[in-house]
Protein backbone atom coordinates (compact mmCIF):
# COMPACT_ATOMS: atom_id res chain seq x y z
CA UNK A 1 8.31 6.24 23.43
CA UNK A 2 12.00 7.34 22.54
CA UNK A 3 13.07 5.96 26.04
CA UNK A 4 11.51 2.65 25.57
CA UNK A 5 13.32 2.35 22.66
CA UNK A 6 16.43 3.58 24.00
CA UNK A 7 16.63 0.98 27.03
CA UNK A 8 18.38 -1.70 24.99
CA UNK A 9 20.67 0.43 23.99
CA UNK A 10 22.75 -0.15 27.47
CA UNK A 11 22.93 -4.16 26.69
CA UNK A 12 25.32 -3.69 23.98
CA UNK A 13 27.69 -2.43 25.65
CA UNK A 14 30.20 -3.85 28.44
CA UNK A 15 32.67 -3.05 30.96
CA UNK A 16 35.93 -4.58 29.86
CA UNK A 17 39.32 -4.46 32.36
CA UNK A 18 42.31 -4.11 30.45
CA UNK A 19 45.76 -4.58 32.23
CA UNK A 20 48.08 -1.57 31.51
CA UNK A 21 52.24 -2.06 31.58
CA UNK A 22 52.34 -0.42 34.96
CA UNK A 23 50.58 -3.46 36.26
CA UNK A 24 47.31 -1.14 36.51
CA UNK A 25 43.79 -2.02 35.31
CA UNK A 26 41.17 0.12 33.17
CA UNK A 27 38.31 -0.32 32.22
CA UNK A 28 36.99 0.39 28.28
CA UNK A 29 33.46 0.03 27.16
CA UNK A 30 33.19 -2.96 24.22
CA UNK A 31 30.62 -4.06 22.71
CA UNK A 32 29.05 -7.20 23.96
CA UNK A 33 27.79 -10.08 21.85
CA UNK A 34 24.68 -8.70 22.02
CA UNK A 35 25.52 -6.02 19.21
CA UNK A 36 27.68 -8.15 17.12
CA UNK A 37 24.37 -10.06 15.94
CA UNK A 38 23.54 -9.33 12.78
CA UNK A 39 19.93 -10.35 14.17
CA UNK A 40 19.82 -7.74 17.00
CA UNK A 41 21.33 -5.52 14.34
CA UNK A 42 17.77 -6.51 11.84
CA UNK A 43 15.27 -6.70 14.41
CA UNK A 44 16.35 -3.51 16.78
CA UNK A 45 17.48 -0.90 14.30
CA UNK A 46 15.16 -2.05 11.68
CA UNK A 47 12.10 -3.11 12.93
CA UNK A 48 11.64 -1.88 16.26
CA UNK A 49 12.67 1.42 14.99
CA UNK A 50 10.14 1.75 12.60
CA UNK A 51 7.48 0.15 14.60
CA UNK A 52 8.51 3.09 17.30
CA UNK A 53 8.72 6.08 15.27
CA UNK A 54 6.34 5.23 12.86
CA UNK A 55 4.07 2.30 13.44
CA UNK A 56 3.00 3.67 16.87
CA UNK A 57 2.01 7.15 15.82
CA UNK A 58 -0.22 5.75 12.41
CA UNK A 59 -2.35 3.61 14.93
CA UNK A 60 -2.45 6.71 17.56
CA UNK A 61 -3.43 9.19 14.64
CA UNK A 62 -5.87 6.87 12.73
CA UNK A 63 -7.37 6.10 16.10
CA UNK A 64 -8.00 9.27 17.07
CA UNK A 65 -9.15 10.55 13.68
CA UNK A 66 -11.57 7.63 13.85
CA UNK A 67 -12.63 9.05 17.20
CA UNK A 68 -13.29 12.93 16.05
CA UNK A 69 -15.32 11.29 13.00
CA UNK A 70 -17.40 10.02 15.08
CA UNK A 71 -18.57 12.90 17.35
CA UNK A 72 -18.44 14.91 14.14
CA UNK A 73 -20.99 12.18 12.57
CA UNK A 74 -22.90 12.69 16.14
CA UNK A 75 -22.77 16.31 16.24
CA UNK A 76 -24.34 16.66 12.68
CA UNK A 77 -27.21 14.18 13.71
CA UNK A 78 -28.02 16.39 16.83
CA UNK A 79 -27.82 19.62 14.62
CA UNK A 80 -30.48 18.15 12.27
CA UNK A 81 -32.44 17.19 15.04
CA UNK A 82 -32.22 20.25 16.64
CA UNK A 83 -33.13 22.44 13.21
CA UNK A 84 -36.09 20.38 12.81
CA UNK A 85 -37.41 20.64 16.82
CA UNK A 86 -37.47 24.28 15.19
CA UNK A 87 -39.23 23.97 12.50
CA UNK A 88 -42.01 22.31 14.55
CA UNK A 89 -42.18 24.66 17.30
CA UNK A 90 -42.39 27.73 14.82
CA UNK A 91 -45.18 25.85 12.88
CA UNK A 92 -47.07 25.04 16.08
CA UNK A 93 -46.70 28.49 17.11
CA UNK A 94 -48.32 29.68 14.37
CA UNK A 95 -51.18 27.91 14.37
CA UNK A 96 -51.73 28.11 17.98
CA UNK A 97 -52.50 31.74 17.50
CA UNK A 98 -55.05 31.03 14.54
């Protein structure tokens, strides 16, 4: 999930040539307009950051809680069933013998 969220990271930057005295070029990373919005600023470290780290994993957990409460509900259901199968075979056996 941390590399999903990392993937925009590489649009805020760019490559920038800057001509030296020597009559040479460089190039310097600077930031594009992408990262000067106060928008991308809101809505990528805010939101989507929270959504990511936080958001995401709630659903996952409560979804999977929901899940195990479930076959825990099922489990107990089949236990009582089982308990009472018991009960009627012991009773039945003892009145087969009479």
């Amino acid at each position: 999930m941390i590399t999903i969220y990392t993937i925009p990271t590489y649009l805020e930057n760019r490559l920038k040539s800057v001509m030296k005295e020597d009559n040479s070029t460089s190039l310097v990373r600077a930031k594009s307009v992408l990262a000067k919005s106060n928008k991308w600023q809101l809505v990528y470290k805010t939101v989507m950051y929270f959504t990511i780290m936080y958001g995401i994993p709630l659903i996952i957990l409560a979804v999977l809680t929901t899940f195990l409460l479930k076959s825990l509900g099922e489990a107990k259901k089949k236990r009582r069933n089982m308990a009472a199968n018991k009960v009627l075979m012991n009773t039945s056996l003892i009145f087969d013998k009479a």
